[in-house]
Protein backbone atom coordinates (compact mmCIF):
# COMPACT_ATOMS: atom_id res chain seq x y z
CA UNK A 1 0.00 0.00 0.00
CA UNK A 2 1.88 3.57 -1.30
CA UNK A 3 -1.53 5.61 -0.29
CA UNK A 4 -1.14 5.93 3.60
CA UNK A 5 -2.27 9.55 3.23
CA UNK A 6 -5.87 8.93 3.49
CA UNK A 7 -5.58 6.38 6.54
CA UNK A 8 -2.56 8.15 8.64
CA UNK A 9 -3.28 11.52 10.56
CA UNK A 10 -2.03 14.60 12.02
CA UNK A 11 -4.00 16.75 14.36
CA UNK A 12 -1.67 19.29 16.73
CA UNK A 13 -4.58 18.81 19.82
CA UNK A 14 -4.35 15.06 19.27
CA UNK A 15 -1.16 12.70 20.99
CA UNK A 16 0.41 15.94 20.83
CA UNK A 17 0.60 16.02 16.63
CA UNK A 18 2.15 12.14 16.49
CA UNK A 19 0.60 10.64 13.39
CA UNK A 20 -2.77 8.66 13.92
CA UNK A 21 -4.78 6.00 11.93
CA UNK A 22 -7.58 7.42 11.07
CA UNK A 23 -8.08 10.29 13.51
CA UNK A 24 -8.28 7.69 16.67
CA UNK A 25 -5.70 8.04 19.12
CA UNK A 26 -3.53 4.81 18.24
CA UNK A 27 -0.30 6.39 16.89
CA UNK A 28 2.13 5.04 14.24
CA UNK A 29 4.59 4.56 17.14
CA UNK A 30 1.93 2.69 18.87
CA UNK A 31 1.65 -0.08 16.32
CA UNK A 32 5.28 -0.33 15.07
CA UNK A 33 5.96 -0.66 18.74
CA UNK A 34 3.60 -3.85 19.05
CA UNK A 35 5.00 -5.43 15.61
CA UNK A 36 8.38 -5.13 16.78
CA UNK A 37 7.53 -6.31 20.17
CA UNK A 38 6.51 -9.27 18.16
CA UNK A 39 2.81 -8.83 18.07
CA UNK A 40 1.52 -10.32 14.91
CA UNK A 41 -0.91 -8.30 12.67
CA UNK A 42 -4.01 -10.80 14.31
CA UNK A 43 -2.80 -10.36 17.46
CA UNK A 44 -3.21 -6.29 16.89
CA UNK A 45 -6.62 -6.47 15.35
CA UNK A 46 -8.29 -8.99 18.22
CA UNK A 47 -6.44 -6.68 20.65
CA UNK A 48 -7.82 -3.25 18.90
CA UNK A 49 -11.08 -4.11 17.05
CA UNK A 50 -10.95 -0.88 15.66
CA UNK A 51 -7.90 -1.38 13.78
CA UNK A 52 -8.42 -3.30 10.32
CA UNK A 53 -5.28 -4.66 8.34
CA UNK A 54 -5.14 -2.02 5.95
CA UNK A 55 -4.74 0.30 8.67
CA UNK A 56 -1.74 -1.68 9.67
CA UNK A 57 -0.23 -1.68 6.46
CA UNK A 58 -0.85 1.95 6.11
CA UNK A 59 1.48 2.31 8.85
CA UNK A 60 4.13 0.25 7.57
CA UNK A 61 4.03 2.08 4.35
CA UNK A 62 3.73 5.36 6.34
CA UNK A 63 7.11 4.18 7.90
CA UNK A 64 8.91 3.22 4.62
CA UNK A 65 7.92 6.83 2.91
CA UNK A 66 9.35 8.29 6.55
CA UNK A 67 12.56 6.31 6.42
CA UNK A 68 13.31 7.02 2.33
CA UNK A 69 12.81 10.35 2.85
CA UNK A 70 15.31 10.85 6.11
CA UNK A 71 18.39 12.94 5.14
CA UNK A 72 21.60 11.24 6.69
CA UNK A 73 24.67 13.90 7.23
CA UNK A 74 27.74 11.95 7.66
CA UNK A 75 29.62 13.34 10.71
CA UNK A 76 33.13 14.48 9.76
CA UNK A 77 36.28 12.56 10.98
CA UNK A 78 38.16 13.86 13.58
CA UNK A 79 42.18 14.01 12.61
């Protein structure tokens, strides 16, 4: 999935601006943090009933996009 945009939000009065799927207040962080805790996708959804498993793969994607598009500034060697 390359469309996050419509599934992943961003209000400033909600989890102080962190991006949201779709305007609830589980974050991105929230379910990267379960997946790499080693939740499995059905374990999120029966846990959060809310949460279907293109919202989950809207925050992969939304993760991907966030990662290509980090700028990396190599530090410079001290002589």
């Amino acid at each position: 999935m390359s469309d996050f945009r419509n599934i992943i939000t961003i209000e400033p009065g909600k989890r102080s601006g962190q991006p949201c799927i779709r305007g609830m207040r589980i974050t991105v962080y929230d379910v990267l943090s379960y997946l790499a805790a080693g939740m499995s996708i059905s374990e999120i959804l029966d846990d959060f009933p809310k949460l279907t498993e293109a919202d989950i793969m809207a925050v992969l994607a939304y993760a991907a996009e966030a990662e290509k598009t980090k700028l990396v500034v190599p530090q410079a060697v001290a002589a």
